[in-house]
C-alpha atoms as a PDB file:
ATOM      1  CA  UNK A   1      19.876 -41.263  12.632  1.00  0.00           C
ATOM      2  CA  UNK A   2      18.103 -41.201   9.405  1.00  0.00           C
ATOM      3  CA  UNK A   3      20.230 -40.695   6.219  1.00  0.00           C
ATOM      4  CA  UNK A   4      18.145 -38.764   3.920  1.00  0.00           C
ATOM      5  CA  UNK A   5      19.664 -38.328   0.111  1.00  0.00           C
ATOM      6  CA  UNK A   6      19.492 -35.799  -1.720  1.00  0.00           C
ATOM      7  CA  UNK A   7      16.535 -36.866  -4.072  1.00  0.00           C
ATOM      8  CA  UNK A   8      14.688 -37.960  -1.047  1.00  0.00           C
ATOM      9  CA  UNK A   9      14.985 -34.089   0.316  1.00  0.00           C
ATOM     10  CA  UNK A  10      13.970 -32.452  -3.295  1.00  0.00           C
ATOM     11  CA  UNK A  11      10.957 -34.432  -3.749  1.00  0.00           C
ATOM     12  CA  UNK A  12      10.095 -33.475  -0.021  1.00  0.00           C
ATOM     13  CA  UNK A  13      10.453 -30.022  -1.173  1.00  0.00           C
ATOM     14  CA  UNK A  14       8.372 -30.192  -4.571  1.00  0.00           C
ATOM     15  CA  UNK A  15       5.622 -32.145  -2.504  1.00  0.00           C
ATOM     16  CA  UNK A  16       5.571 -29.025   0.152  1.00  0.00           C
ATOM     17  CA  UNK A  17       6.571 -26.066  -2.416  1.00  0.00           C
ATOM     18  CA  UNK A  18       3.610 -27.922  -4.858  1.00  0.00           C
ATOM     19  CA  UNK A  19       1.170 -28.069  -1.656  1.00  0.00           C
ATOM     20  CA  UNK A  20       1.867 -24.444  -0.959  1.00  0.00           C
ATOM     21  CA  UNK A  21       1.112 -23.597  -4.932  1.00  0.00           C
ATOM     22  CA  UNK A  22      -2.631 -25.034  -4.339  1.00  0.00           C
ATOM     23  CA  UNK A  23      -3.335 -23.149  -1.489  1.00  0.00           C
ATOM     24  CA  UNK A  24      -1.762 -19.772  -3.096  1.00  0.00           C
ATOM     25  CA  UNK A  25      -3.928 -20.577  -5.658  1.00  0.00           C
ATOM     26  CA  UNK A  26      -6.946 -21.230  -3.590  1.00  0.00           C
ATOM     27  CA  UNK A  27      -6.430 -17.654  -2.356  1.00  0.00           C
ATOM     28  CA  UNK A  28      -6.629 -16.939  -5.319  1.00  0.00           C
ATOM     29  CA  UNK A  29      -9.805 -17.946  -6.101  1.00  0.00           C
ATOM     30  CA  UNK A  30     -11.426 -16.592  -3.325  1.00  0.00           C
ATOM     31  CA  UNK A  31      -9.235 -13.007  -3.749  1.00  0.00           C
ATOM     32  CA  UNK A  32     -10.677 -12.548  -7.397  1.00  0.00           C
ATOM     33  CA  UNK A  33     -14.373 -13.403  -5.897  1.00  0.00           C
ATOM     34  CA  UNK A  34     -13.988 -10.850  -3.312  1.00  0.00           C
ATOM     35  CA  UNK A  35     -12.575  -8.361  -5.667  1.00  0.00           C
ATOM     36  CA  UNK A  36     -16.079  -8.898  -7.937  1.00  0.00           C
ATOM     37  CA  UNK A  37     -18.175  -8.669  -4.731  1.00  0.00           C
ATOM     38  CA  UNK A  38     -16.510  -5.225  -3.836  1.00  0.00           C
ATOM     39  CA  UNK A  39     -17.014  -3.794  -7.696  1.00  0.00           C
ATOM     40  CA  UNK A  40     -20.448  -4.723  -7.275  1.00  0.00           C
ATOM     41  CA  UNK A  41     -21.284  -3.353  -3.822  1.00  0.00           C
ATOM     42  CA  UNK A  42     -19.380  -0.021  -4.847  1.00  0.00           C
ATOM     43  CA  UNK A  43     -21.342   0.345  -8.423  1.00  0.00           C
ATOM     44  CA  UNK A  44     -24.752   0.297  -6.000  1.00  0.00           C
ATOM     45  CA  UNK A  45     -23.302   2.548  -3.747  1.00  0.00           C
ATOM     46  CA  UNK A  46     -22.135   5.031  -6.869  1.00  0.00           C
ATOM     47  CA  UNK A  47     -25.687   4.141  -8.391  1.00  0.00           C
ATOM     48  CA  UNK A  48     -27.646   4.744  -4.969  1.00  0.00           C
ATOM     49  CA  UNK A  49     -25.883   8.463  -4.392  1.00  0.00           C
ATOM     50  CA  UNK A  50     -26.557   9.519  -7.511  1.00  0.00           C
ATOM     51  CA  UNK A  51     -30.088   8.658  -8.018  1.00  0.00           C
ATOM     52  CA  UNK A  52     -30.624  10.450  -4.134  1.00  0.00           C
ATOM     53  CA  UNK A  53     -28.778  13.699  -5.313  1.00  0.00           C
ATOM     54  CA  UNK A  54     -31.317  13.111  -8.606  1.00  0.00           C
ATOM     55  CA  UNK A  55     -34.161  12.932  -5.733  1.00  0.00           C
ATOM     56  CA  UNK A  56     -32.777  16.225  -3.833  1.00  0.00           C
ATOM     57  CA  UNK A  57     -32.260  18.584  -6.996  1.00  0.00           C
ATOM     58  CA  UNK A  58     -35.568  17.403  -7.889  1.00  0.00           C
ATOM     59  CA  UNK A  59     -37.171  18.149  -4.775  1.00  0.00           C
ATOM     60  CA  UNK A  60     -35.403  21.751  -4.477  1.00  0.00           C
ATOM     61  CA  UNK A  61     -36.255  22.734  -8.409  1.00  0.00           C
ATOM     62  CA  UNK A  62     -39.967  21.527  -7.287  1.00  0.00           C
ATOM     63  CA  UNK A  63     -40.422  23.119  -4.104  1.00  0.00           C
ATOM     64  CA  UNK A  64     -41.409  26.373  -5.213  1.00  0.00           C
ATOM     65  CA  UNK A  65     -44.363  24.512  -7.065  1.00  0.00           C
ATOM     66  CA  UNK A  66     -45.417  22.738  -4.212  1.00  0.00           C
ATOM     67  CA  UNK A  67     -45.967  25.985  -1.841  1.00  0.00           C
ATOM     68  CA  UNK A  68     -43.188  24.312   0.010  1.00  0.00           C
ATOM     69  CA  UNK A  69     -40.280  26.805   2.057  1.00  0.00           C
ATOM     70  CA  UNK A  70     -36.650  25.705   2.499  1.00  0.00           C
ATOM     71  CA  UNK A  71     -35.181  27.093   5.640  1.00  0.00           C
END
């Protein structure tokens, strides 16, 4: 059987607690990334809805202009 001491089993455990700390941080990384991708993709969905509401009011004020009927 292997005798382990006590400093052998604490710098086991600041080698794996220190290896878990670079992957949490990896996540991170990649969390923050994703966070920037979702502002972005919701700003163009915010930006796309209100330029086609723009487009529909438009088009309604305008119809009567055009000779066009809404049913």
């Amino acid at each position: 059987m292997v005798h382990r001491t006590f400093l052998g089993i604490l710098k086991e455990f600041a080698q794996v607690s220190n290896e878990i700390i670079e992957k949490l941080n990896e996540e991170i990384v990649w969390m923050k990334g994703h966070h920037k991708r979702c502002i972005a993709a919701k700003t163009v969905d915010t930006t796309m809805s209100v330029a086609g509401t723009a487009v529909f009011i438009g088009a309604v004020i305008t119809a009567p202009f055009q000779g066009c009927q809404i049913s």
